[in-house]
N, C-alpha and C. Protein backbone atom coordinates (compact mmCIF):
# COMPACT_ATOMS: atom_id res chain seq x y z
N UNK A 1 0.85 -1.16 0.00
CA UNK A 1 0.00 0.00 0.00
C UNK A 1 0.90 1.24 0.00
N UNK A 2 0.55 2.05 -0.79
CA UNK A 2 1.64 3.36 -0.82
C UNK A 2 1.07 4.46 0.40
N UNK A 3 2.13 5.61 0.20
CA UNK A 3 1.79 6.38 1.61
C UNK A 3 0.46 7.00 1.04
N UNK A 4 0.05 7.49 0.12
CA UNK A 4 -0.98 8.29 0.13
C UNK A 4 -2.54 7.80 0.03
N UNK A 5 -2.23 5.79 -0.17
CA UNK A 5 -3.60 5.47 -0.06
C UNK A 5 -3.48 5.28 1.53
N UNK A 6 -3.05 5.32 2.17
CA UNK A 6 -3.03 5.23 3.65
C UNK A 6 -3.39 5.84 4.26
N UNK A 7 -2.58 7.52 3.97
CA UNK A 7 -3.35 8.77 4.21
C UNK A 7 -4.83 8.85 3.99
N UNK A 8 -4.94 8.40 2.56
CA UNK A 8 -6.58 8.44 2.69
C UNK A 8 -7.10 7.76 3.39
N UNK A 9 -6.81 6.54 3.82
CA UNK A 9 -7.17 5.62 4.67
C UNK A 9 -7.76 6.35 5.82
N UNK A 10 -6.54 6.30 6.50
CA UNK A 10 -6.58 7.11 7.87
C UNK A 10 -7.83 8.32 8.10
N UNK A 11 -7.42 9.21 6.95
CA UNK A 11 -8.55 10.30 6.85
C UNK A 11 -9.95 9.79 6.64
N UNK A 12 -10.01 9.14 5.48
CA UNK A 12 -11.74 8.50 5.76
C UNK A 12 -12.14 7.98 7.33
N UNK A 13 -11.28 6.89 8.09
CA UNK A 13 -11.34 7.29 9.39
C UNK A 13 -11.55 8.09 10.37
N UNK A 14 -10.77 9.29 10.12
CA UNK A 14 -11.09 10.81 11.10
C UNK A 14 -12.03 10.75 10.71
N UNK A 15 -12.82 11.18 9.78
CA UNK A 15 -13.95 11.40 8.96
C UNK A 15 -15.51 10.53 9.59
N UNK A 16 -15.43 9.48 9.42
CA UNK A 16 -16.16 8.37 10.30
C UNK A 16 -16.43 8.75 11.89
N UNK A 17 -15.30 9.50 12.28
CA UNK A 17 -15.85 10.39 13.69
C UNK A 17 -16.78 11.12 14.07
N UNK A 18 -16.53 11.81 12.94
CA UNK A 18 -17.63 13.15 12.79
C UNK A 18 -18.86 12.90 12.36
N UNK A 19 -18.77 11.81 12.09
CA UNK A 19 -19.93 11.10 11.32
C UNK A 19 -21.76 10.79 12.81
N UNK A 20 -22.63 11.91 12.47
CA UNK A 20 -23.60 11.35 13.60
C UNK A 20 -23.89 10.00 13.74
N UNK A 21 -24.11 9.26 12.71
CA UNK A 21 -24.36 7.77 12.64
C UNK A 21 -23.67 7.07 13.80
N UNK A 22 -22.50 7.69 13.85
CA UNK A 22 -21.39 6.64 14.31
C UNK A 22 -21.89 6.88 15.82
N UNK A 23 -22.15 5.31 16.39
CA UNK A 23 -22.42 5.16 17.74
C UNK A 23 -22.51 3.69 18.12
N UNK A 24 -21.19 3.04 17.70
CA UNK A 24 -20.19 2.13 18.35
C UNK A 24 -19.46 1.68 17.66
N UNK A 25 -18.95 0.63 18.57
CA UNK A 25 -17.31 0.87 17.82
C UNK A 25 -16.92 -0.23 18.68
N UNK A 26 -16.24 -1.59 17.70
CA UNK A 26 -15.34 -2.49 18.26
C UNK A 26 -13.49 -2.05 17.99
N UNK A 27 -13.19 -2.57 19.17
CA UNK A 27 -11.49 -2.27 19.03
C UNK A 27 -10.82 -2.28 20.16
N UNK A 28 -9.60 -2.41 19.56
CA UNK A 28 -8.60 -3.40 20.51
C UNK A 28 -7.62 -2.10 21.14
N UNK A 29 -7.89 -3.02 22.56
CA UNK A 29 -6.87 -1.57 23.75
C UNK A 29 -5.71 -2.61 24.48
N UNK A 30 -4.37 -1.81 24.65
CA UNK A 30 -3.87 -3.05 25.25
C UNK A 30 -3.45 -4.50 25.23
N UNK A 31 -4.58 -5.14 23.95
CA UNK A 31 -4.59 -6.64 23.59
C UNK A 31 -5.64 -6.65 23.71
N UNK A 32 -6.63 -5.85 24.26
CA UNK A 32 -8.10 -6.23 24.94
C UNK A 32 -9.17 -6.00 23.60
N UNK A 33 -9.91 -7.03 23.39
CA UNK A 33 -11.06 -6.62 22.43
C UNK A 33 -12.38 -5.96 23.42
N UNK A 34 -12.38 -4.72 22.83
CA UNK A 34 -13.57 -4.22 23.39
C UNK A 34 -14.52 -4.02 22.23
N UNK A 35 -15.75 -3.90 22.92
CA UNK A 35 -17.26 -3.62 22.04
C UNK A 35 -17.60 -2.54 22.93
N UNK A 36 -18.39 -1.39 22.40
CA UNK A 36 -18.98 -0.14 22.64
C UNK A 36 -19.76 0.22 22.20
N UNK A 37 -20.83 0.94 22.93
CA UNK A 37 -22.49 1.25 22.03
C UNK A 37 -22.72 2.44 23.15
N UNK A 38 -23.18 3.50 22.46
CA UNK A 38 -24.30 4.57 22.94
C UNK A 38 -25.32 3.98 22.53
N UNK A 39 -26.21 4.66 23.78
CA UNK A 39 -27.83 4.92 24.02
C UNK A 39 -28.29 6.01 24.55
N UNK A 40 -29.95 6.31 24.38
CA UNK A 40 -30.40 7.25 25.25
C UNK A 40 -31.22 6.73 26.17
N UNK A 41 -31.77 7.32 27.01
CA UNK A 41 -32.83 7.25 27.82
C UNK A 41 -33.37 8.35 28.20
N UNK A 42 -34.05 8.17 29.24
CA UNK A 42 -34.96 9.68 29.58
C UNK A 42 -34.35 10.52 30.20
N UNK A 43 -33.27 10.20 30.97
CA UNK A 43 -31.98 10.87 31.78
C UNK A 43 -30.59 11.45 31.10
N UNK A 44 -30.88 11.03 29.84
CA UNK A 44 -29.42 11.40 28.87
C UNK A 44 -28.99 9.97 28.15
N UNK A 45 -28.09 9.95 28.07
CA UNK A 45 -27.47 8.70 27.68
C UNK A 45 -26.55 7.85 28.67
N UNK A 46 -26.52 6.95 27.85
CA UNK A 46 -25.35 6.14 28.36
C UNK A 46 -24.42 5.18 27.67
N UNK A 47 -22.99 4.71 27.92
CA UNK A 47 -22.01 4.54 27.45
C UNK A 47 -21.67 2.97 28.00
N UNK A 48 -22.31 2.35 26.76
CA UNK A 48 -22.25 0.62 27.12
C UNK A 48 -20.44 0.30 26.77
N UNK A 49 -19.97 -0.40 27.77
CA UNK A 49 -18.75 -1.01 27.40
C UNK A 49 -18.54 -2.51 27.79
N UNK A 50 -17.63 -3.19 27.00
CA UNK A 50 -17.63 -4.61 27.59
C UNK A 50 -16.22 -5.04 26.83
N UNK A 51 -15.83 -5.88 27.42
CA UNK A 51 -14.46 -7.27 26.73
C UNK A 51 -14.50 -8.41 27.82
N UNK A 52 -13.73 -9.15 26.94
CA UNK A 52 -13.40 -10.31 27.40
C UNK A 52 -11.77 -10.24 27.89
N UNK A 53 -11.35 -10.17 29.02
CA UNK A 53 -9.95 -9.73 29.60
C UNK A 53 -8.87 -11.33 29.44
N UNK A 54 -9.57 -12.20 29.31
CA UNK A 54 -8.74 -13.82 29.51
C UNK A 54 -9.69 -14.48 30.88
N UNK A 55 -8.77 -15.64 30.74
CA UNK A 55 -9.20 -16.71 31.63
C UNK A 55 -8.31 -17.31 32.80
N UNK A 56 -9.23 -17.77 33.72
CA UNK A 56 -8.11 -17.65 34.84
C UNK A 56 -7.58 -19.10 34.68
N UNK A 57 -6.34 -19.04 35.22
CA UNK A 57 -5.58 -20.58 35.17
C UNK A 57 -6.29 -21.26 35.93
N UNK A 58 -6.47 -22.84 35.48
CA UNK A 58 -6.60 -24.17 36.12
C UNK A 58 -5.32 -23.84 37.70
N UNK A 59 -6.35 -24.50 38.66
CA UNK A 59 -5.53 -24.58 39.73
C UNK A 59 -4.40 -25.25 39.56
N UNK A 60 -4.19 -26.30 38.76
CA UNK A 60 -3.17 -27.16 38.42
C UNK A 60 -1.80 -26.60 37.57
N UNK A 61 -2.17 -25.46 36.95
CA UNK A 61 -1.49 -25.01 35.87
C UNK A 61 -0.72 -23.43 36.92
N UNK A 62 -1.68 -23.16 37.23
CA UNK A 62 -0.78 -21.59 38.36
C UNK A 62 -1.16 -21.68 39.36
N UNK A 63 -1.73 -22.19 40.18
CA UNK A 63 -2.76 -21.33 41.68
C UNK A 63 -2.71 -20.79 42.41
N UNK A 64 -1.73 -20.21 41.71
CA UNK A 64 -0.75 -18.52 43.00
C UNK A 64 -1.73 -17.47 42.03
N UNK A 65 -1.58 -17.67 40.49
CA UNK A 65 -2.29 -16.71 39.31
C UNK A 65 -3.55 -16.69 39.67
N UNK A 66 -4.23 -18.05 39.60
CA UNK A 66 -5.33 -17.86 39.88
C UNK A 66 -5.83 -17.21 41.50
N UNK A 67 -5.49 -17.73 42.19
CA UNK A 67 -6.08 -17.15 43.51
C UNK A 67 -5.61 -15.49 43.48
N UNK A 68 -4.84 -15.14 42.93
CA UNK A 68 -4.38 -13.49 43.01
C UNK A 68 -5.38 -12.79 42.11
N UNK A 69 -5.38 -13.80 41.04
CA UNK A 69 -6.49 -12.83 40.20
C UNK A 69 -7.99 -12.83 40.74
N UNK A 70 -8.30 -13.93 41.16
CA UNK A 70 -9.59 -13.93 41.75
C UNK A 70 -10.04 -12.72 43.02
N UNK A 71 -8.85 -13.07 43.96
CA UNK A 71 -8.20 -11.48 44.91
C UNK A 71 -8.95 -10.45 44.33
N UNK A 72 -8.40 -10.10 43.24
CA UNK A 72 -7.86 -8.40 42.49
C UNK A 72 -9.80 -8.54 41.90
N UNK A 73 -10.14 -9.61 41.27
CA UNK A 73 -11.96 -9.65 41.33
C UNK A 73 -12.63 -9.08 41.93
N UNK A 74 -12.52 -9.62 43.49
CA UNK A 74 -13.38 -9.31 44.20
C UNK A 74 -13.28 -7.89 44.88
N UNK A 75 -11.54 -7.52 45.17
CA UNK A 75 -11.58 -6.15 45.45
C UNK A 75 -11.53 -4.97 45.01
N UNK A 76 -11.44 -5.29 43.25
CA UNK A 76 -11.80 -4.28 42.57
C UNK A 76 -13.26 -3.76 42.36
N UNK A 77 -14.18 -5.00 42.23
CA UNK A 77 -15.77 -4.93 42.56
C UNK A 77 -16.27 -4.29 43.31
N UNK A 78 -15.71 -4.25 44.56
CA UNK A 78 -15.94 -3.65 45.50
C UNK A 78 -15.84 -2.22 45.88
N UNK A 79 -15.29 -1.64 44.82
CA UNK A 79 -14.48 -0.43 44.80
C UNK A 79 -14.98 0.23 43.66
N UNK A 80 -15.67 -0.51 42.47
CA UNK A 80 -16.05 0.29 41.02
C UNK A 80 -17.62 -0.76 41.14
N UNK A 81 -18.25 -0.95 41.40
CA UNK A 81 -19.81 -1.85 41.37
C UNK A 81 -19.66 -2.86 40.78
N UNK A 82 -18.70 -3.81 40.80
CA UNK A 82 -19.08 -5.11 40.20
C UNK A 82 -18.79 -5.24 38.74
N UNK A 83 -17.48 -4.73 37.99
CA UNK A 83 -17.42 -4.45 36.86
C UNK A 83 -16.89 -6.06 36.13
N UNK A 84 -16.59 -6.55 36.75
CA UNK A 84 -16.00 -7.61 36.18
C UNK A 84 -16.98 -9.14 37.04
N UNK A 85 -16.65 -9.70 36.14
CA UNK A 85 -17.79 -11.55 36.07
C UNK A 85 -16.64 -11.92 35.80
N UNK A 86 -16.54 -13.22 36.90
CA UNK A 86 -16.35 -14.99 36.64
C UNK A 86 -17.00 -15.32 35.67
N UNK A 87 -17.28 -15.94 34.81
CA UNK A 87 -17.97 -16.75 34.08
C UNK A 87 -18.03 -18.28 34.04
N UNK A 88 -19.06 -19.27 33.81
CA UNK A 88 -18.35 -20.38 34.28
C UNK A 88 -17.27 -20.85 33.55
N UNK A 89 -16.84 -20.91 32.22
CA UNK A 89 -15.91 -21.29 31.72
C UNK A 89 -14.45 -21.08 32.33
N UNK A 90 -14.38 -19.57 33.14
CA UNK A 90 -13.36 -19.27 33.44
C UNK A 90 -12.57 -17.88 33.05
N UNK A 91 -13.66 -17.24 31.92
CA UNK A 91 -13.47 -16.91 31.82
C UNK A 91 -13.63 -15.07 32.41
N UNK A 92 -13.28 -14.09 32.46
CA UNK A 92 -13.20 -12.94 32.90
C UNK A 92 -13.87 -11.72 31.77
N UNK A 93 -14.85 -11.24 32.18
CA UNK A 93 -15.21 -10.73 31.68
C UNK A 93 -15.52 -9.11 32.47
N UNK A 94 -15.30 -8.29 31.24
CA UNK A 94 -14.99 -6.36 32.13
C UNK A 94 -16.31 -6.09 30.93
N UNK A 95 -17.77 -5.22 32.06
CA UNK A 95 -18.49 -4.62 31.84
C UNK A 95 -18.56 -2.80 32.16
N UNK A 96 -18.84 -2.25 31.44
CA UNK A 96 -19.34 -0.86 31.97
C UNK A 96 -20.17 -0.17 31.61
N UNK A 97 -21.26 0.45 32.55
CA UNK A 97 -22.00 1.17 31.96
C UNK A 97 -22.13 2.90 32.57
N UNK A 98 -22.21 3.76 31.57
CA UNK A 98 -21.55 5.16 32.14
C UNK A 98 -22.96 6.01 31.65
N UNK A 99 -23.18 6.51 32.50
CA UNK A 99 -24.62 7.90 32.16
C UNK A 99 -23.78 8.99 31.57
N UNK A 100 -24.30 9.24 30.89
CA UNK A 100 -24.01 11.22 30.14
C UNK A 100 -25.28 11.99 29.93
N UNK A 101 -24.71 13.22 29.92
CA UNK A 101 -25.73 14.34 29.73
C UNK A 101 -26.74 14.07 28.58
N UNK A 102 -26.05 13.21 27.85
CA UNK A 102 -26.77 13.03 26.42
C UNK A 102 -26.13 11.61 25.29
N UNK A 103 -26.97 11.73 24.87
CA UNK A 103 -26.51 10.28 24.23
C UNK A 103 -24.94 10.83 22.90
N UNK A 104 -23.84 10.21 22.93
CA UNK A 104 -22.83 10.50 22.43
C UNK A 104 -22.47 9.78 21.13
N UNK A 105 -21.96 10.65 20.18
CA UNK A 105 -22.22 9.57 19.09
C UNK A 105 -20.59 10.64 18.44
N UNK A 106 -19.81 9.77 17.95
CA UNK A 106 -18.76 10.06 17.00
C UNK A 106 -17.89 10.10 18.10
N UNK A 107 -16.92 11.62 17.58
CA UNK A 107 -15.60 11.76 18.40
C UNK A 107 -16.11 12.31 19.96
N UNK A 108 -17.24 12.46 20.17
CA UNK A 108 -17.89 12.58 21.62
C UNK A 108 -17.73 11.25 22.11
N UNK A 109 -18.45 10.58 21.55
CA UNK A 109 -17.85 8.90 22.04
C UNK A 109 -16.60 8.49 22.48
N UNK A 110 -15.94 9.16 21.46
CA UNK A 110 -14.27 7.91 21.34
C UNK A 110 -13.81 9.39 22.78
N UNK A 111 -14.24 10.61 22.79
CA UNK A 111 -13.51 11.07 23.76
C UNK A 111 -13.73 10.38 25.25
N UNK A 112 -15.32 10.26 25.29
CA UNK A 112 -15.91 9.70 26.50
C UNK A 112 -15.40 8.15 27.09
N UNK A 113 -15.26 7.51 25.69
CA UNK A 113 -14.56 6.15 25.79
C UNK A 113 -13.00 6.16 26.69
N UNK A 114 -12.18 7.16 26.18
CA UNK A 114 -10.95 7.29 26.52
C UNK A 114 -10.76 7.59 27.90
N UNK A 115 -11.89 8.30 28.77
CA UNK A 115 -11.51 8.65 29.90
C UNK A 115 -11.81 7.70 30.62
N UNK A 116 -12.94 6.70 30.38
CA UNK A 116 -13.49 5.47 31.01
C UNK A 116 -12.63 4.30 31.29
N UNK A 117 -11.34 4.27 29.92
CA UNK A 117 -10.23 3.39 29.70
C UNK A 117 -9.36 4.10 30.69
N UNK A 118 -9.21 5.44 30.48
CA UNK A 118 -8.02 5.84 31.18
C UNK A 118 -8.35 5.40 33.06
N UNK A 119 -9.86 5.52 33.33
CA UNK A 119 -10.28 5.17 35.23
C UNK A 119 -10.11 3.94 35.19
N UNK A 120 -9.89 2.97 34.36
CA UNK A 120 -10.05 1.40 33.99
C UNK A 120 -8.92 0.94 34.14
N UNK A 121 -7.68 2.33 33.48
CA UNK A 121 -6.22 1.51 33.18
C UNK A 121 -6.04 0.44 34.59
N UNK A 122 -6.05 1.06 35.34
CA UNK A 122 -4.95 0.40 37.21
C UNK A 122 -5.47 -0.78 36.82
N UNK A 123 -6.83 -0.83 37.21
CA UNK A 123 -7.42 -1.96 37.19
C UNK A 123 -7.27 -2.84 36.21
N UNK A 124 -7.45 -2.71 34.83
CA UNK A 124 -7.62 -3.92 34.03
C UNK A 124 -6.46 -4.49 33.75
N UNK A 125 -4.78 -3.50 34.06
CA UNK A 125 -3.65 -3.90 33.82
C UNK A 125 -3.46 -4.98 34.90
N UNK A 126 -4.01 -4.48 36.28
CA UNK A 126 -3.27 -5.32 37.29
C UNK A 126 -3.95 -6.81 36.99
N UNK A 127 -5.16 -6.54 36.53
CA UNK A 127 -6.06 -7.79 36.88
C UNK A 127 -5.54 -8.55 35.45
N UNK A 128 -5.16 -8.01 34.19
CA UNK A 128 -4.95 -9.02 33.20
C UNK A 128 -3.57 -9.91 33.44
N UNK A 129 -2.64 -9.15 34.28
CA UNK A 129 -1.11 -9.65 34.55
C UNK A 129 -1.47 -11.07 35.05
N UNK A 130 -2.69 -11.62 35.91
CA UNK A 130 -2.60 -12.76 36.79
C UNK A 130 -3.39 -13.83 35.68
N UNK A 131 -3.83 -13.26 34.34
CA UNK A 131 -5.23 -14.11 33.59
C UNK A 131 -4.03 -14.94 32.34
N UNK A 132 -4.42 -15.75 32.32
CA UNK A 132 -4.23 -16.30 30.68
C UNK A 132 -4.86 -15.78 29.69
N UNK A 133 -3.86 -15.45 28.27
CA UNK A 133 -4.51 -14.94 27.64
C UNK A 133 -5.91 -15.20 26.83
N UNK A 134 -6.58 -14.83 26.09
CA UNK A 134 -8.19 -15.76 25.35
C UNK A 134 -7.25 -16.69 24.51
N UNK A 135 -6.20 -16.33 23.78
CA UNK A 135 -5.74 -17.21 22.65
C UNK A 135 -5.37 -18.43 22.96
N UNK A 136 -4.29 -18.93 24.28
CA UNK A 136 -4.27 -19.95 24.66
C UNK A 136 -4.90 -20.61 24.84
N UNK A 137 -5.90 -20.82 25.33
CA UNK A 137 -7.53 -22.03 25.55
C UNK A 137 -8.62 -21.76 24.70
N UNK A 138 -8.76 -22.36 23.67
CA UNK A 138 -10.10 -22.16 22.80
C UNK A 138 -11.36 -22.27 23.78
């Protein structure tokens, strides 16, 4: 691909920001696949977020990993409402849901998104260090 279909690339991108339509958006933070959706309601909007962070090790395989990560579960929950699920598989799953003045759509989004990641960083770094990644265990 040469530099200037790229540029365009990129720019049709910026472009897609500004775009009212635009009100979600899958993409990868960190390693993390996230999914994102605005809504409204009668109160304004709100700012659906979710991924799948990994899975915790078999007791057999770490159980220092696992019991630390399970730890960092329960006392991060405790501290932000319950943002993260066990699942039975094992796997770990990070929810959020955020009220706004109004329902957000484009680069209002991706700004609103960014600050939610940025209150998220501590947490989802410390808690992914103890998880296996999704790729290892189908």
């Amino acid at each position: 691909m040469k530099l200037h279909e790229t540029l365009e690339k990129v720019q049709g991108h910026l472009d897609n920001l500004d775009n009212p339509q635009f009100d979600k958006i899958d993409f990868e933070w960190e390693g993390i696949k996230f999914h994102a959706y605005a809504g409204d309601d009668a109160d304004g909007g709100k700012i659906y977020l979710s991924a799948k962070l990994g899975k915790l090790y078999f007791s057999i395989e770490d159980s220092v990993q696992r019991t630390m990560a399970i730890e960092r579960i329960y006392a991060t929950n405790r501290g932000i409402d319950g943002a993260y699920r066990i699942e039975k598989n094992g796997t770990i799953s990070f929810n959020s849901i955020t009220s706004t003045d109004k329902m957000l759509t484009g680069a209002g989004l991706m700004g609103a998104l960014t600050l939610i990641l940025l209150e998220s960083e501590t947490h989802l770094r410390a808690l992914r260090a103890h998880l296996k990644p999704q790729d290892l265990d189908p």
